[in-house]
PDB file of N, CA and C in Angstrom:
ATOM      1  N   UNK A   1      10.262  -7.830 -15.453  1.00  0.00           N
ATOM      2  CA  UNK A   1      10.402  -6.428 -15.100  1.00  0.00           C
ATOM      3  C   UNK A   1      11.258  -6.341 -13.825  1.00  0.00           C
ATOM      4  N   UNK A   2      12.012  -5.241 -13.690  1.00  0.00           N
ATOM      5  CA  UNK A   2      12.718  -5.618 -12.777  1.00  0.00           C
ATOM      6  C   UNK A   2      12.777  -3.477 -11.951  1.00  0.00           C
ATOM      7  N   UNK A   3      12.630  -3.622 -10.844  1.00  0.00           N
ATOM      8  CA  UNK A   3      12.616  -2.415 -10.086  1.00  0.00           C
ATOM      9  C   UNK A   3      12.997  -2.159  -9.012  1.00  0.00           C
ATOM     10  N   UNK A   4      14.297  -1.600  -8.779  1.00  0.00           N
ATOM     11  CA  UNK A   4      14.712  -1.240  -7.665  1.00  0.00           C
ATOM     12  C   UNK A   4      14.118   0.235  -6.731  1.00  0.00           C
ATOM     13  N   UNK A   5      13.860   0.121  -5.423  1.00  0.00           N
ATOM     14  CA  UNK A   5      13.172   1.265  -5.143  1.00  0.00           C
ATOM     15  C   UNK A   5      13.541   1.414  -3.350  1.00  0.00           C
ATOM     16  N   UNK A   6      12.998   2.404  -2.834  1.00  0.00           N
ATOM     17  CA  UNK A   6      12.882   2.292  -1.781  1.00  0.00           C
ATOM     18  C   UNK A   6      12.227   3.281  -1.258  1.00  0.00           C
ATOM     19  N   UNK A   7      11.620   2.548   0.465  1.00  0.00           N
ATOM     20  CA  UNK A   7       9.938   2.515   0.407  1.00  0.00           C
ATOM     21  C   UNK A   7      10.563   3.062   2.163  1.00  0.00           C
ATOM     22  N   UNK A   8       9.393   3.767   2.742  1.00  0.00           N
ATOM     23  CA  UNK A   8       9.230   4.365   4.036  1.00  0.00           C
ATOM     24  C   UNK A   8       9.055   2.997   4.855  1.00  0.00           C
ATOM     25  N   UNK A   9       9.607   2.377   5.632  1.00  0.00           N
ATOM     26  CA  UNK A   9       8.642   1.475   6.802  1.00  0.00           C
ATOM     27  C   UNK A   9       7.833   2.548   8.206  1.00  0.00           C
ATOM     28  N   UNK A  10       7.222   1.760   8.915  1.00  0.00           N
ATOM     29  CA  UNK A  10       6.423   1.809   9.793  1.00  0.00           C
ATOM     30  C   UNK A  10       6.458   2.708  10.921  1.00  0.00           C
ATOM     31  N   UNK A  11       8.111   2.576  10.880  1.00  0.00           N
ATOM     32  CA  UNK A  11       9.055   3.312  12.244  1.00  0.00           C
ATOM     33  C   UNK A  11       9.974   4.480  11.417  1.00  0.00           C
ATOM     34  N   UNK A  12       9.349   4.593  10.501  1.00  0.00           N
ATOM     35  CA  UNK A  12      10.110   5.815   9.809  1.00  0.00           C
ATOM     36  C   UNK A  12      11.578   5.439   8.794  1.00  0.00           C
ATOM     37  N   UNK A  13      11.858   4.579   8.961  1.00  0.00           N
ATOM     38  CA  UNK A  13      13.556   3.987   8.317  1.00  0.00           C
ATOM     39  C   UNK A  13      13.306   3.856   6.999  1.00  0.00           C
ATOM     40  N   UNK A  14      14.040   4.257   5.830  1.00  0.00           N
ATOM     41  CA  UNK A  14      13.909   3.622   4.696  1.00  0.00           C
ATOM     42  C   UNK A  14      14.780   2.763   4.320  1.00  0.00           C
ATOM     43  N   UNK A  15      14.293   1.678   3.746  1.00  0.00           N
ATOM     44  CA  UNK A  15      14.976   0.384   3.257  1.00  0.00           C
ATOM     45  C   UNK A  15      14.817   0.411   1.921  1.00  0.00           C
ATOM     46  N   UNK A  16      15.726  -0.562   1.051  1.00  0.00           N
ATOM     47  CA  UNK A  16      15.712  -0.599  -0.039  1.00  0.00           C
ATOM     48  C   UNK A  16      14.879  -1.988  -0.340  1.00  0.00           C
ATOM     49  N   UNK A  17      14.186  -2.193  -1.546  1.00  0.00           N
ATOM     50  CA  UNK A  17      13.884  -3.198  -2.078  1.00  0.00           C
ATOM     51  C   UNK A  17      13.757  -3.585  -3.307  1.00  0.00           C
ATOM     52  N   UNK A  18      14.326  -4.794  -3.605  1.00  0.00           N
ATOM     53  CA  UNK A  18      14.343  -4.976  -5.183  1.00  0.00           C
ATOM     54  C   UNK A  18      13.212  -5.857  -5.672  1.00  0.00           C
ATOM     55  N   UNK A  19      12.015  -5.599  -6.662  1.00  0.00           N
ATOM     56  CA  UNK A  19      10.474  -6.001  -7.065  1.00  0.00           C
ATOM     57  C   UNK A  19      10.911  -7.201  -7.897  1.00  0.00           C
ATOM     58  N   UNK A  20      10.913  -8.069  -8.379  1.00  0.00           N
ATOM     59  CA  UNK A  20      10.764  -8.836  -9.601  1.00  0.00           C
ATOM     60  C   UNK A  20       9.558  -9.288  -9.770  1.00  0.00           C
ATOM     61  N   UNK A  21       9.154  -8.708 -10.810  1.00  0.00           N
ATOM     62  CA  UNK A  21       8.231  -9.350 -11.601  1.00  0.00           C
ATOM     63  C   UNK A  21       7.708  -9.479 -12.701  1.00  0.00           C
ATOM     64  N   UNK A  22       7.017 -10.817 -13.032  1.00  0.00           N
ATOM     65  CA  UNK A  22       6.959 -11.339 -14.327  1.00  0.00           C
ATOM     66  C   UNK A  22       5.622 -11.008 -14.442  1.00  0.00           C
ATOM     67  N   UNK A  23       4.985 -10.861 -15.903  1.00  0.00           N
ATOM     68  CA  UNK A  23       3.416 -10.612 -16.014  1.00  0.00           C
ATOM     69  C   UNK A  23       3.087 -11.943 -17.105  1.00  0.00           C
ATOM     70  N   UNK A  24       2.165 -12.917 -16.845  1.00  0.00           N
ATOM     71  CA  UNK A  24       1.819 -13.651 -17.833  1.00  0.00           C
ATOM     72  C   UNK A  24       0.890 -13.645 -18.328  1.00  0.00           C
ATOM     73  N   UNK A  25       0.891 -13.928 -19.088  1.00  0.00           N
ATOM     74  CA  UNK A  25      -0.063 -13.983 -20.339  1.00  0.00           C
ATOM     75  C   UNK A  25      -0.858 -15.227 -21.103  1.00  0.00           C
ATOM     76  N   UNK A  26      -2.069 -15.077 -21.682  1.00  0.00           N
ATOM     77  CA  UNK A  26      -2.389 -16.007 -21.889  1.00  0.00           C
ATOM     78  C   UNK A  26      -2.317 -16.215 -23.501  1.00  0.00           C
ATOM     79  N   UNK A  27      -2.684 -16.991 -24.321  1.00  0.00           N
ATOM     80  CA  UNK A  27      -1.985 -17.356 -25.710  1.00  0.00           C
ATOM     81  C   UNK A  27      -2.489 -16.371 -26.314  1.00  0.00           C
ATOM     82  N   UNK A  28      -4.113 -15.745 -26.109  1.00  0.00           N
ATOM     83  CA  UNK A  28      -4.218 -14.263 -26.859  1.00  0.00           C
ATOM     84  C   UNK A  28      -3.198 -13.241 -26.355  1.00  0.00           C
ATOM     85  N   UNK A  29      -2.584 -13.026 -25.961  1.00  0.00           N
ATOM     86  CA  UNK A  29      -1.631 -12.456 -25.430  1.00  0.00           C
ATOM     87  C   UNK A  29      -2.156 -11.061 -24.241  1.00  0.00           C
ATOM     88  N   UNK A  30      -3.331 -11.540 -23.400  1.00  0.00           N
ATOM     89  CA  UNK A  30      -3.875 -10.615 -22.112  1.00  0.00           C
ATOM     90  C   UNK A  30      -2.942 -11.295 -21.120  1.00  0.00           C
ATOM     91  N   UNK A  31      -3.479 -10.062 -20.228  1.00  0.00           N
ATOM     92  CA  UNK A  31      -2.234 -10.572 -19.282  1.00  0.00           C
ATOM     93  C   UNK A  31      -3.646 -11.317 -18.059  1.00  0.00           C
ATOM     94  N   UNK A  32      -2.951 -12.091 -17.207  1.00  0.00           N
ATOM     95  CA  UNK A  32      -4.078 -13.337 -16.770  1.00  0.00           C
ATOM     96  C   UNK A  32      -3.280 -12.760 -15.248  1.00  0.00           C
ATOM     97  N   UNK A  33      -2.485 -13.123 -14.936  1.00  0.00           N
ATOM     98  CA  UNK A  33      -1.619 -12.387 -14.069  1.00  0.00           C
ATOM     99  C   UNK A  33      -0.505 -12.047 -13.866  1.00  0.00           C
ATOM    100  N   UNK A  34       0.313 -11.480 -12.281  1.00  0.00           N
ATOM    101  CA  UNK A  34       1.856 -10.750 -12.319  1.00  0.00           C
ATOM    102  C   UNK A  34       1.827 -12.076 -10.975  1.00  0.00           C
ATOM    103  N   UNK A  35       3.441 -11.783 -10.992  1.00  0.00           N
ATOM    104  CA  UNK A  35       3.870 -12.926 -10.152  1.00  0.00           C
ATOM    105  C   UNK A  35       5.586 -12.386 -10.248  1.00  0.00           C
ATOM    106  N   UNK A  36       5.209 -12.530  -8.856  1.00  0.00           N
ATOM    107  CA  UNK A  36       6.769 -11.827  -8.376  1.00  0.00           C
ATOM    108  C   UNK A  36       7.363 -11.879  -6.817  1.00  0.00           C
ATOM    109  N   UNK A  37       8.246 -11.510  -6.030  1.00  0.00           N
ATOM    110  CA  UNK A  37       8.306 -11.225  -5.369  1.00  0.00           C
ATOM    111  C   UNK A  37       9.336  -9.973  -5.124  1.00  0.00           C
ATOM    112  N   UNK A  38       9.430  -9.822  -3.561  1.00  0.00           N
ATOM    113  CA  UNK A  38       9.913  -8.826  -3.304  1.00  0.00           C
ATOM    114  C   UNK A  38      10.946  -8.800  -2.191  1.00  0.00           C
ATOM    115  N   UNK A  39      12.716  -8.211  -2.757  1.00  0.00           N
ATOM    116  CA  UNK A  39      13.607  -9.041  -1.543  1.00  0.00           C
ATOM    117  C   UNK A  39      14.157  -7.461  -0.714  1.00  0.00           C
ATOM    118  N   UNK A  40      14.369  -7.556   0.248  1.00  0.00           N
ATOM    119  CA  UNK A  40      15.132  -6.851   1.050  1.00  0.00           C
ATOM    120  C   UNK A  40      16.163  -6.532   0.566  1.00  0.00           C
ATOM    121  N   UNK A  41      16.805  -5.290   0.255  1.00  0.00           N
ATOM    122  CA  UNK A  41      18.236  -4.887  -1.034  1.00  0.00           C
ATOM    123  C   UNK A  41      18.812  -4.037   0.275  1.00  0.00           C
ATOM    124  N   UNK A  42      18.441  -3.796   1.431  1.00  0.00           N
ATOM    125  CA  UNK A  42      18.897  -2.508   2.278  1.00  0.00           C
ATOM    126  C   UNK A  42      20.695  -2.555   2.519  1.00  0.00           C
ATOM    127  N   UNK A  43      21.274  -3.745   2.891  1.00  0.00           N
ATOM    128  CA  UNK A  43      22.565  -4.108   3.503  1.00  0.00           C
ATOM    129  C   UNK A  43      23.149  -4.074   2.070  1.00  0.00           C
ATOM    130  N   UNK A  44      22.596  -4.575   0.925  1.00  0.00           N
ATOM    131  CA  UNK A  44      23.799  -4.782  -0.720  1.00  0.00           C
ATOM    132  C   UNK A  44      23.653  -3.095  -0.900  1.00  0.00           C
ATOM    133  N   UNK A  45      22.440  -2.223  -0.457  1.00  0.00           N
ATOM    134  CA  UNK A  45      22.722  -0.561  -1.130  1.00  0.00           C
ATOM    135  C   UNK A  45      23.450  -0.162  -0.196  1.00  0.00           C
ATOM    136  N   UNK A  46      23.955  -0.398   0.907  1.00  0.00           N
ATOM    137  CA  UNK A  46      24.915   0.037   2.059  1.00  0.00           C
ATOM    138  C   UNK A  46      26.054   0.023   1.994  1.00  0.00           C
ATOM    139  N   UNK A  47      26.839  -1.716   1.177  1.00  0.00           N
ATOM    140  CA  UNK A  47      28.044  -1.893   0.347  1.00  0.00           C
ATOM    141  C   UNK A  47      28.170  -1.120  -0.445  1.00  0.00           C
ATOM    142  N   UNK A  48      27.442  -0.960  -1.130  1.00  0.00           N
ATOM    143  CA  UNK A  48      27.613  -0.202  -2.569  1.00  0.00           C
ATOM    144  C   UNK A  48      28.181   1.242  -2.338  1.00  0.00           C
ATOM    145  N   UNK A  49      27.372   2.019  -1.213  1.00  0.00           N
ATOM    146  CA  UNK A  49      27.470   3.461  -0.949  1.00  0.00           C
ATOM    147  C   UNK A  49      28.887   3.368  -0.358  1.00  0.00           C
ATOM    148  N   UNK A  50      29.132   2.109   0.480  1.00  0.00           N
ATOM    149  CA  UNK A  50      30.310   2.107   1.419  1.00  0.00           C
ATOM    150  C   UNK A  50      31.975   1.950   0.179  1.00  0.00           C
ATOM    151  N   UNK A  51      31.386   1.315  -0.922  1.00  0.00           N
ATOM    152  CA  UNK A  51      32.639   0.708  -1.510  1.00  0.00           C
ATOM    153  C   UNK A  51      33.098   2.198  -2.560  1.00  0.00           C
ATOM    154  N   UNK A  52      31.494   2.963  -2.537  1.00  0.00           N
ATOM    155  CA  UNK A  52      31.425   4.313  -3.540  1.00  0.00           C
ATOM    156  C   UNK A  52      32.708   5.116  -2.789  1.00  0.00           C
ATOM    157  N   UNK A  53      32.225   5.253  -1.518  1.00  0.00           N
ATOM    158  CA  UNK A  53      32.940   6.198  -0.030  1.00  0.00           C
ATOM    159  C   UNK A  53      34.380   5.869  -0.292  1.00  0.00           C
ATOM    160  N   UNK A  54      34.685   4.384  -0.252  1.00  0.00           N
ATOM    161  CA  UNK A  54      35.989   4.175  -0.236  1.00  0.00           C
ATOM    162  C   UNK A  54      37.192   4.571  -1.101  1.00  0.00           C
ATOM    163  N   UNK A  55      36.394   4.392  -2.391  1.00  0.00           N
ATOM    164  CA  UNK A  55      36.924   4.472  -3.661  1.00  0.00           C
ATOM    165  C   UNK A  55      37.606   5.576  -4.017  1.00  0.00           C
ATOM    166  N   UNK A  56      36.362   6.800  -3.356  1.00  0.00           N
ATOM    167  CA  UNK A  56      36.325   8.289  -3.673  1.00  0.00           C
ATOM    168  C   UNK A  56      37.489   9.082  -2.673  1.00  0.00           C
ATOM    169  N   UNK A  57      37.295   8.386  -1.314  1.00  0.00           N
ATOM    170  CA  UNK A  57      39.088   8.807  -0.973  1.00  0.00           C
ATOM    171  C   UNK A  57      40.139   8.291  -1.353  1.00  0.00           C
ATOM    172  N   UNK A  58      39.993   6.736  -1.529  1.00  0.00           N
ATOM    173  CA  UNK A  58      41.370   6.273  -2.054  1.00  0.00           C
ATOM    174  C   UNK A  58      41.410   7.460  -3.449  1.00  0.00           C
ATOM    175  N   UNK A  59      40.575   7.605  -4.271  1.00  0.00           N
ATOM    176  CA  UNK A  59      41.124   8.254  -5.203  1.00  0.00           C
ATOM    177  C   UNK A  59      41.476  10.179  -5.056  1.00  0.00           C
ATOM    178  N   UNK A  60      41.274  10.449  -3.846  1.00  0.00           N
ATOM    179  CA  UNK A  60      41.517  11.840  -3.806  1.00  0.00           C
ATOM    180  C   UNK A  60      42.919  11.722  -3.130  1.00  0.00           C
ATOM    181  N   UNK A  61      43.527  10.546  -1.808  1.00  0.00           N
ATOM    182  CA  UNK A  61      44.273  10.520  -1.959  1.00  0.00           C
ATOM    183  C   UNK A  61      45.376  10.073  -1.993  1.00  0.00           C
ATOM    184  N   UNK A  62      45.052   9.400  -3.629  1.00  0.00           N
ATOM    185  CA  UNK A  62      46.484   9.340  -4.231  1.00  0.00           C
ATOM    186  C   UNK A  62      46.823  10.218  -5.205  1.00  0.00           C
ATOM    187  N   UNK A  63      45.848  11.316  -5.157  1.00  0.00           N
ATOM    188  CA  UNK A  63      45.842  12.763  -6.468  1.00  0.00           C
ATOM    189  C   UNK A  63      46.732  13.364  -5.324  1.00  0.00           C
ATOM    190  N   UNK A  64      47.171  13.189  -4.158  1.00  0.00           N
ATOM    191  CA  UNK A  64      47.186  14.166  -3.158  1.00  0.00           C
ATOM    192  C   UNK A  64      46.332  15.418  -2.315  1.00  0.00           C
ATOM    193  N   UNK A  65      45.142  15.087  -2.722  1.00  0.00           N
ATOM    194  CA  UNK A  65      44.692  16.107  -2.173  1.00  0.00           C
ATOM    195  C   UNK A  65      44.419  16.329  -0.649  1.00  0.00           C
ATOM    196  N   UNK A  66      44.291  17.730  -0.685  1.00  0.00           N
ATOM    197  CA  UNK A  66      44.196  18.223   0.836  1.00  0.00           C
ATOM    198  C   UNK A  66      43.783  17.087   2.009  1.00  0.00           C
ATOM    199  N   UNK A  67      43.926  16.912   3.216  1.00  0.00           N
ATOM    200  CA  UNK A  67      43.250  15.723   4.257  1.00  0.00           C
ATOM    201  C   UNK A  67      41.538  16.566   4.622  1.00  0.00           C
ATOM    202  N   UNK A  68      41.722  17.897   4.462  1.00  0.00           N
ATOM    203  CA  UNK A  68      39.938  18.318   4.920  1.00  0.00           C
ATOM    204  C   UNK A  68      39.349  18.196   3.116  1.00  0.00           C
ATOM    205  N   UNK A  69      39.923  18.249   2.649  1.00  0.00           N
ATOM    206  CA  UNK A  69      38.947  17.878   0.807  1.00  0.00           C
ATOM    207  C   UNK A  69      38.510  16.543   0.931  1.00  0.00           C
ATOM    208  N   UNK A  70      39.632  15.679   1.925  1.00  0.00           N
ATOM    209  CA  UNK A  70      39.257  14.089   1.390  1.00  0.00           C
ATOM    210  C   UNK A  70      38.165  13.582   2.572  1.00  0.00           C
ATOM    211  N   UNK A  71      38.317  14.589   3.705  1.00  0.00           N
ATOM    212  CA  UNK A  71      37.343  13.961   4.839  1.00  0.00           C
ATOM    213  C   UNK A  71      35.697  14.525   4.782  1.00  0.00           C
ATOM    214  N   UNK A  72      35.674  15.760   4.728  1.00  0.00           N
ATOM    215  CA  UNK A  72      34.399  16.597   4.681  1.00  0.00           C
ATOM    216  C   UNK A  72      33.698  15.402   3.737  1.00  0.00           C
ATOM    217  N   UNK A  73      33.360  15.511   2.550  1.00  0.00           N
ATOM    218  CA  UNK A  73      32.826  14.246   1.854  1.00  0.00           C
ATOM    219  C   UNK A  73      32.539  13.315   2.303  1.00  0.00           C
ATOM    220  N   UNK A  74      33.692  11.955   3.248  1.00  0.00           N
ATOM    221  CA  UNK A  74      33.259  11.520   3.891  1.00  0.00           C
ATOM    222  C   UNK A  74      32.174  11.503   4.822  1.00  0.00           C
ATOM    223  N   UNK A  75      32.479  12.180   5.477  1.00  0.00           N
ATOM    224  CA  UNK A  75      31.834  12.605   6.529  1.00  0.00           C
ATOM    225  C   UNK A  75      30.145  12.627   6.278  1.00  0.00           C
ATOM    226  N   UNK A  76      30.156  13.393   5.193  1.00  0.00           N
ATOM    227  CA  UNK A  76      28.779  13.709   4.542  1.00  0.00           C
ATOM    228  C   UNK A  76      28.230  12.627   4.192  1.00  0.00           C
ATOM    229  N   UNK A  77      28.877  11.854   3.660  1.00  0.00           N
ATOM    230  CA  UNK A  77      28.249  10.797   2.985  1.00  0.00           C
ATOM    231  C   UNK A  77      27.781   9.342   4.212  1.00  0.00           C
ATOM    232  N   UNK A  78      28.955   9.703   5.323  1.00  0.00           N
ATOM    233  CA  UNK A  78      28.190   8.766   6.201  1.00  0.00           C
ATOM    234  C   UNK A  78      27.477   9.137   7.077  1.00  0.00           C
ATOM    235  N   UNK A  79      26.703  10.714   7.287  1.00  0.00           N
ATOM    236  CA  UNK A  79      26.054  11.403   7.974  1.00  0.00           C
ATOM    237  C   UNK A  79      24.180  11.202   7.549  1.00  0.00           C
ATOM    238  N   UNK A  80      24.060  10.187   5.975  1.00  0.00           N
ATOM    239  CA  UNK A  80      23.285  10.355   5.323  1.00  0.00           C
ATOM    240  C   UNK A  80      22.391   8.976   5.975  1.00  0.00           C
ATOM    241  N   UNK A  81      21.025   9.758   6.862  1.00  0.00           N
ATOM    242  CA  UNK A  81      19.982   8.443   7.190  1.00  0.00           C
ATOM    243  C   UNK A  81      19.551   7.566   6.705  1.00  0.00           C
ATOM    244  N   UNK A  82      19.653   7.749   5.364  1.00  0.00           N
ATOM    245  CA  UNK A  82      18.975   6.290   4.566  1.00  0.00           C
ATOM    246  C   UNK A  82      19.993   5.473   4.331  1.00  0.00           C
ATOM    247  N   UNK A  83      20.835   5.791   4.616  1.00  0.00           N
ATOM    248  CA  UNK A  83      22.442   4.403   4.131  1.00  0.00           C
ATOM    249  C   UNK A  83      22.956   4.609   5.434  1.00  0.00           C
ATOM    250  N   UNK A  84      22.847   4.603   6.588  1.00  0.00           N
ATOM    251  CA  UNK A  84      23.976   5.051   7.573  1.00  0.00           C
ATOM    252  C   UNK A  84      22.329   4.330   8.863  1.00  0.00           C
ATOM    253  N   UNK A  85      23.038   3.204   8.994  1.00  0.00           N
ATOM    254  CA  UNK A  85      21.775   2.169  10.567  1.00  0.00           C
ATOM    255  C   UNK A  85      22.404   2.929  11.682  1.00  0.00           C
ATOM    256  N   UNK A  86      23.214   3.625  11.846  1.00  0.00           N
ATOM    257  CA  UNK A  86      23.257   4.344  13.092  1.00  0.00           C
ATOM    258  C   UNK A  86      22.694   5.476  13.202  1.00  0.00           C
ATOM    259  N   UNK A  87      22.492   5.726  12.388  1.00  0.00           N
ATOM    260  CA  UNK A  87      21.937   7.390  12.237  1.00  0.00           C
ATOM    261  C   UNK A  87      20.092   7.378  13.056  1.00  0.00           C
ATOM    262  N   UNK A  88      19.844   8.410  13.526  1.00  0.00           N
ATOM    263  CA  UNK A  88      18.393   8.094  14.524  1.00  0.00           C
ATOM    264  C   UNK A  88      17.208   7.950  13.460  1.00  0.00           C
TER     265      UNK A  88
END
């Protein structure tokens, strides 16, 4: 099973984390137990948003569009606390 999610910490920040886990079973086929762990995803969902950001102006402009169409967006998108470690 596999679950990507993200969870409140302690100090208020949300981080991302990715669950894996397996459930086993025993030959009647009950489940006996889960076994998994759980990794820190916060910095790979940060690339992701960052490479989204990039993409989305390179592609506005080489359509030409306006310089406030291609920045406002920006802007927004790196104004956003859960993907943005500078943000308070």
């Amino acid at each position: 099973m596999y679950l990507g999610i993200s969870v409140l910490t302690k100090s208020g920040k949300i981080r991302y984390i990715d669950d894996r886990t397996l459930i086993r079973r025993n030959k009647e086929g009950k489940i006996t137990y889960y076994q998994g762990i759980i990794v820190d995803i916060t910095e790979r969902k940060l690339a992701e948003e960052m490479v989204k950001g990039q993409n989305m102006v390179l592609g506005k402009l080489a359509s030409g569009a306006p310089l406030e169409e291609v920045l406002l967006p920006l802007i927004r998108s790196m104004e956003r606390s859960d993907l943005n470690p500078y943000a308070r």
